[in-house]
PDB file of N, CA and C in Angstrom:
ATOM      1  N   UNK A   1     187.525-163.799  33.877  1.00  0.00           N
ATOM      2  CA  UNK A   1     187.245-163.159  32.604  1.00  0.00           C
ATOM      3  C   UNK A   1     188.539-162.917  31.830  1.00  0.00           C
ATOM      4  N   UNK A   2     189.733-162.281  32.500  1.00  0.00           N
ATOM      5  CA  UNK A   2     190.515-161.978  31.792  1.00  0.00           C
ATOM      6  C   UNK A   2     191.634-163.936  31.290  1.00  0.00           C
ATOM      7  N   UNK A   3     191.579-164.653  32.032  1.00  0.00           N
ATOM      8  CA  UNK A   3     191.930-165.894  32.028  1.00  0.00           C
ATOM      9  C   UNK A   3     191.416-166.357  30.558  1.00  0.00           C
ATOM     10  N   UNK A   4     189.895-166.438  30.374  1.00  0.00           N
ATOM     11  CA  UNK A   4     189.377-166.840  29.049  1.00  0.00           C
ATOM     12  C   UNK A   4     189.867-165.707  27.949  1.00  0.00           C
ATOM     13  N   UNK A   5     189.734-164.558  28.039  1.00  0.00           N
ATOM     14  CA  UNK A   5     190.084-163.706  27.080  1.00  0.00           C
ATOM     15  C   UNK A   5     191.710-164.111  26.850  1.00  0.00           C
ATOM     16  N   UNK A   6     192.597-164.220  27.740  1.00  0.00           N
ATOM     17  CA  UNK A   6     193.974-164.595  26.811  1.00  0.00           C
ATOM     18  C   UNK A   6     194.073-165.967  26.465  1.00  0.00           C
ATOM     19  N   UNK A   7     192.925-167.375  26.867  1.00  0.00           N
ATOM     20  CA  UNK A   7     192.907-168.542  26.559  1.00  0.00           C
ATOM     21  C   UNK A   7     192.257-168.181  24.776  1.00  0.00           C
ATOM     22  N   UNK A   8     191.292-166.977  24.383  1.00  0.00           N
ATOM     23  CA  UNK A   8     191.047-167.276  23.297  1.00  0.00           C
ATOM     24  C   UNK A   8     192.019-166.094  22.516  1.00  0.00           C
ATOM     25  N   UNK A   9     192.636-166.011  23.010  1.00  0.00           N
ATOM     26  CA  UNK A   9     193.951-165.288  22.324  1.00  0.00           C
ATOM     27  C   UNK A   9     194.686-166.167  21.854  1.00  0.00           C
ATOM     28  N   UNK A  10     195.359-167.102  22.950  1.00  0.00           N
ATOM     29  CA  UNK A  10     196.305-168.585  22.649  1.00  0.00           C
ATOM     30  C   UNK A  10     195.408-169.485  21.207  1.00  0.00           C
ATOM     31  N   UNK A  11     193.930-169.215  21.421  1.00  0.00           N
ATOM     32  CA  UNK A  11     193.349-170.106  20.300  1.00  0.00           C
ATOM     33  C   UNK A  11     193.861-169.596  19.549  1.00  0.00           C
ATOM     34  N   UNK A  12     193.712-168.434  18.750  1.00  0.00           N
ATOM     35  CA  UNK A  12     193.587-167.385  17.651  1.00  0.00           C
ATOM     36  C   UNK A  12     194.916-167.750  17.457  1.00  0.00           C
ATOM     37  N   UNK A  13     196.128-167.303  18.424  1.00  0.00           N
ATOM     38  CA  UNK A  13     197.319-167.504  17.874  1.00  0.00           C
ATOM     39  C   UNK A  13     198.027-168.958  17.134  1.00  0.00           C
ATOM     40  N   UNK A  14     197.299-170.136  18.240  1.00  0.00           N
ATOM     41  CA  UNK A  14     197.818-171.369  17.265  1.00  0.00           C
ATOM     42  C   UNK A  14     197.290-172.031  16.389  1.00  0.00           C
ATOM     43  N   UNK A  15     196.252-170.923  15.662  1.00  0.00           N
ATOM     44  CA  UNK A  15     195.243-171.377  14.749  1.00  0.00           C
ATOM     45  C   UNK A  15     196.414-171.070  13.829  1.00  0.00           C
ATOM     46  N   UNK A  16     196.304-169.248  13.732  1.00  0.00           N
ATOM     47  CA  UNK A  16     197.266-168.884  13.065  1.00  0.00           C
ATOM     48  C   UNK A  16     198.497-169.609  12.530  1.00  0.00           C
ATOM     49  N   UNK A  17     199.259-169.948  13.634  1.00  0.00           N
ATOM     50  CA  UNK A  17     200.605-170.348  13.230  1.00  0.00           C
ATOM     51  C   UNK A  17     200.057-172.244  12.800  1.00  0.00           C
ATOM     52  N   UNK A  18     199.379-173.121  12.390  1.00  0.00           N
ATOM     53  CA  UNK A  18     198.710-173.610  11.666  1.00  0.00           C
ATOM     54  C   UNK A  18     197.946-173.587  10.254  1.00  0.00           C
ATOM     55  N   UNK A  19     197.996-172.563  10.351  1.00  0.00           N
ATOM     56  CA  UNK A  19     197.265-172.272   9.241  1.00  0.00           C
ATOM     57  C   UNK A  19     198.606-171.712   8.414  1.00  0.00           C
ATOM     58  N   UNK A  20     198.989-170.968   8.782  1.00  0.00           N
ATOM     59  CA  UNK A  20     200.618-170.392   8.251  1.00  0.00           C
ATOM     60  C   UNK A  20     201.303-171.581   7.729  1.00  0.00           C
ATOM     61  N   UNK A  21     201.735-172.695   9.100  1.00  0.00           N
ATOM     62  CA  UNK A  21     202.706-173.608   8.883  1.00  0.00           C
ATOM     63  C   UNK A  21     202.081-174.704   7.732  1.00  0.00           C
ATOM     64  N   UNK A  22     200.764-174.949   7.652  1.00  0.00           N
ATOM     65  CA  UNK A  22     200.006-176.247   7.010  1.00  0.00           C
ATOM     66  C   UNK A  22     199.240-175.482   6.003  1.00  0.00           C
ATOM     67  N   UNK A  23     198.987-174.146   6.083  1.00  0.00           N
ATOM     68  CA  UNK A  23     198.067-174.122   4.919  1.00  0.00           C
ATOM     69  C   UNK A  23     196.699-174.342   5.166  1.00  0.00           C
ATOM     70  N   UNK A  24     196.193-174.575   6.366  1.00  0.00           N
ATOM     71  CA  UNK A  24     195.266-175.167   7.005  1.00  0.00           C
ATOM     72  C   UNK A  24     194.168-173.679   6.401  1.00  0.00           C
ATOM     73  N   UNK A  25     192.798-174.363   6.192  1.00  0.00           N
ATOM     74  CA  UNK A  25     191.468-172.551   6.963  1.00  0.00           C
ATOM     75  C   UNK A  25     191.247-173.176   8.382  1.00  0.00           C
ATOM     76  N   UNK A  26     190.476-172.336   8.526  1.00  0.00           N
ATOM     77  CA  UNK A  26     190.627-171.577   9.702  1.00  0.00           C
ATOM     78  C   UNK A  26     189.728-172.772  10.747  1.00  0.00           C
ATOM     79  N   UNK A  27     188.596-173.732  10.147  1.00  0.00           N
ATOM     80  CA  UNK A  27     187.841-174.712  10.059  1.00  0.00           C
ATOM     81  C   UNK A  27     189.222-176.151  10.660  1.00  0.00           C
ATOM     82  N   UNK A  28     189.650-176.145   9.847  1.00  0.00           N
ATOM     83  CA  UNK A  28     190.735-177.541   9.659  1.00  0.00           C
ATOM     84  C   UNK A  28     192.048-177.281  10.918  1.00  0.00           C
ATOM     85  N   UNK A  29     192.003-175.969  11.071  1.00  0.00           N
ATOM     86  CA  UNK A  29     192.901-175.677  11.885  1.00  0.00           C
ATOM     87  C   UNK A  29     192.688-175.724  13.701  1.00  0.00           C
ATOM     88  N   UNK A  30     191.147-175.416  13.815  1.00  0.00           N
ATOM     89  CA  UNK A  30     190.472-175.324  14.913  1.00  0.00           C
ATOM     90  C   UNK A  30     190.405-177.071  14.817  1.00  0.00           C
ATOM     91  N   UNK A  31     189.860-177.865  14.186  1.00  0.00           N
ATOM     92  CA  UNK A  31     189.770-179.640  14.092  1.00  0.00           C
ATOM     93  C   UNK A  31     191.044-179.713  14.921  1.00  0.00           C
ATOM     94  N   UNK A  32     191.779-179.950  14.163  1.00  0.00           N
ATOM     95  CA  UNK A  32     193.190-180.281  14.001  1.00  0.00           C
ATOM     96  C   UNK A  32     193.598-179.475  15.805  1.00  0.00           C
ATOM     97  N   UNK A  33     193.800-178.365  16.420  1.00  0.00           N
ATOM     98  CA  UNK A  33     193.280-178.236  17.746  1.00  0.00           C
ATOM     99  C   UNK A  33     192.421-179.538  18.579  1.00  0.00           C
ATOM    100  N   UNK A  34     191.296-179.370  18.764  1.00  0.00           N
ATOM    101  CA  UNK A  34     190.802-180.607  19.226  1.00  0.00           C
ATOM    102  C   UNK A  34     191.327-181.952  19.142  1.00  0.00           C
ATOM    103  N   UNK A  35     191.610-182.396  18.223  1.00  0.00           N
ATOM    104  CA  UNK A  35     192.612-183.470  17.977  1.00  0.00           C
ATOM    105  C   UNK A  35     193.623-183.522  18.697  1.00  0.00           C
ATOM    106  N   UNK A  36     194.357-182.581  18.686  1.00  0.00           N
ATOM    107  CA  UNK A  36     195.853-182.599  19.632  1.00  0.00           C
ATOM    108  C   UNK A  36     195.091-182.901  21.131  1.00  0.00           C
ATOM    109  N   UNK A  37     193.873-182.130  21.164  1.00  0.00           N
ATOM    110  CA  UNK A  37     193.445-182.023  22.966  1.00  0.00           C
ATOM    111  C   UNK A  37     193.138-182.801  23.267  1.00  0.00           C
ATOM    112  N   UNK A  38     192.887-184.177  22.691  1.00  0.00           N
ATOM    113  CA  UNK A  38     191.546-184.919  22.978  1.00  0.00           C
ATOM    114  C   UNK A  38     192.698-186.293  23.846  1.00  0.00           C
ATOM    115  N   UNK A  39     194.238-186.334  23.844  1.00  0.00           N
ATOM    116  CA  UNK A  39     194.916-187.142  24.370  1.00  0.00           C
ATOM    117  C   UNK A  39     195.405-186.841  25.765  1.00  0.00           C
ATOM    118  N   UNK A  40     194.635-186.462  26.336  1.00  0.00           N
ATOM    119  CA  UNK A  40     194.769-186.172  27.790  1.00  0.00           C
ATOM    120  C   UNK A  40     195.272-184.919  28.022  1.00  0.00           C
ATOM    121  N   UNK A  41     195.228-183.965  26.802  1.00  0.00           N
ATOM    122  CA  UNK A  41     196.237-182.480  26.765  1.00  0.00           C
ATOM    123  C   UNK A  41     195.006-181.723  26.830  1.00  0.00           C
ATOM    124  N   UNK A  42     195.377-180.731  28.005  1.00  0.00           N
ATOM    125  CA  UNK A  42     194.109-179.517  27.652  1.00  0.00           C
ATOM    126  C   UNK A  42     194.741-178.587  26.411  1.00  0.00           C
ATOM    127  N   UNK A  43     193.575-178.152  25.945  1.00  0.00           N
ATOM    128  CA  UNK A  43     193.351-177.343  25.215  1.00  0.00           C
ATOM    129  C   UNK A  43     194.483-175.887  24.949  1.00  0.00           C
ATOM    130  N   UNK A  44     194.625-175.611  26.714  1.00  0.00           N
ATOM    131  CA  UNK A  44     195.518-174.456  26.543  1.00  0.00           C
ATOM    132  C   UNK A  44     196.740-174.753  26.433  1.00  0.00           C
ATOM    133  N   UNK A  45     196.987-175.917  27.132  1.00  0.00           N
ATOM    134  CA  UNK A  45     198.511-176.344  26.989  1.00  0.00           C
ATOM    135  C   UNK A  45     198.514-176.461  25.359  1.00  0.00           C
ATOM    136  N   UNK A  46     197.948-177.403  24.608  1.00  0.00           N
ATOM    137  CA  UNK A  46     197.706-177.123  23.304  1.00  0.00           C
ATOM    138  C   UNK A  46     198.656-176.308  22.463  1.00  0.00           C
ATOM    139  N   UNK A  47     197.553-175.003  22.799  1.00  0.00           N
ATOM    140  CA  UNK A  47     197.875-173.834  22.433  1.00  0.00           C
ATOM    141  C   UNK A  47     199.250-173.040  22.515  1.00  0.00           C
ATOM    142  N   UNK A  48     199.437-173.353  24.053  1.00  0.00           N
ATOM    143  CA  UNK A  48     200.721-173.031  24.077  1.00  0.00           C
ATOM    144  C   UNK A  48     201.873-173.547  23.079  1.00  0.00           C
ATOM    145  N   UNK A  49     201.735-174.799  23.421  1.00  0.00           N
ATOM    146  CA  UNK A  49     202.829-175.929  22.793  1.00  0.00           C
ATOM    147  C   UNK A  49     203.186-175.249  21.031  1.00  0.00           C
ATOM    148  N   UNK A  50     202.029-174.948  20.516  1.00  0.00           N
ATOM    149  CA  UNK A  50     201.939-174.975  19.525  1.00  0.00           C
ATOM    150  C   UNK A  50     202.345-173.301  18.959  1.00  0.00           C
ATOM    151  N   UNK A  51     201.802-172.604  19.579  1.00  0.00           N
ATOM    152  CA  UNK A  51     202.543-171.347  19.334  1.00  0.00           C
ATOM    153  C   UNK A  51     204.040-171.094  20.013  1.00  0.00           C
ATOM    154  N   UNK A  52     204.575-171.452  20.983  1.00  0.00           N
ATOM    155  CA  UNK A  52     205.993-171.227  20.924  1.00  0.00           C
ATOM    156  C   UNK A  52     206.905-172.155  20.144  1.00  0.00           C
ATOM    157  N   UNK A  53     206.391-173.703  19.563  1.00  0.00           N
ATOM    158  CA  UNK A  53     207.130-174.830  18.999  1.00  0.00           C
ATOM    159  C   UNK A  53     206.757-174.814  17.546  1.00  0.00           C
ATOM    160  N   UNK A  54     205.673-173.953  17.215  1.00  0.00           N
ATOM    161  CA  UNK A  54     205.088-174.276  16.185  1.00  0.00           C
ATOM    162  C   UNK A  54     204.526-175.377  15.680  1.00  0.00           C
ATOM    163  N   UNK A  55     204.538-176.198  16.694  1.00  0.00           N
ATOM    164  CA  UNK A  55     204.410-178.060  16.321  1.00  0.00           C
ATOM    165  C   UNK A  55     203.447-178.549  17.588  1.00  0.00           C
ATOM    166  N   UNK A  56     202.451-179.220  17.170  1.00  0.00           N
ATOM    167  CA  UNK A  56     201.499-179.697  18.554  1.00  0.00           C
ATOM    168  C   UNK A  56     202.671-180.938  19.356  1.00  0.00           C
ATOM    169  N   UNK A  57     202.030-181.206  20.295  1.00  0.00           N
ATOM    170  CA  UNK A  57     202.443-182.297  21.381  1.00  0.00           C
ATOM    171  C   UNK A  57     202.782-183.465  20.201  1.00  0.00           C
ATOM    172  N   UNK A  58     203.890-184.292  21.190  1.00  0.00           N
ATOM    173  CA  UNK A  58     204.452-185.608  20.464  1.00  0.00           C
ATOM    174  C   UNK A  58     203.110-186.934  20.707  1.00  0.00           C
ATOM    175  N   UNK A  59     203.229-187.398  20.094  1.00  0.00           N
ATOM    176  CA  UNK A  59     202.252-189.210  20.086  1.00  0.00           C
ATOM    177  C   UNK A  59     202.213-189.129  22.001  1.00  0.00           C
TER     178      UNK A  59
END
């Protein structure tokens, strides 16, 4: 329980810093998530990547 509750914390946060960095709503920003995940990257790594780099995973 507490595992998912800070996994949808990590969401919230690299929505945020997406939406900040791109201008993104909140819609385009969650896409744009999935997208990064869908190349063999989970989701949380994702998240991570993206809130301490501000920048998703490379190609």
């Amino acid at each position: 329980m507490e595992q998912a509750l800070a996994t949808r914390d990590q969401i919230g946060q690299a929505m945020g810093v997406l939406m900040a960095r791109h201008n993104f709503p909140d819609d385009q920003a969650v896409s744009q998530l999935r997208r990064y995940s869908q190349n063999n990257v989970k989701l949380r790594e994702v998240t991570l990547l993206v809130c301490d780099q501000g920048a998703p995973p490379g190609p």
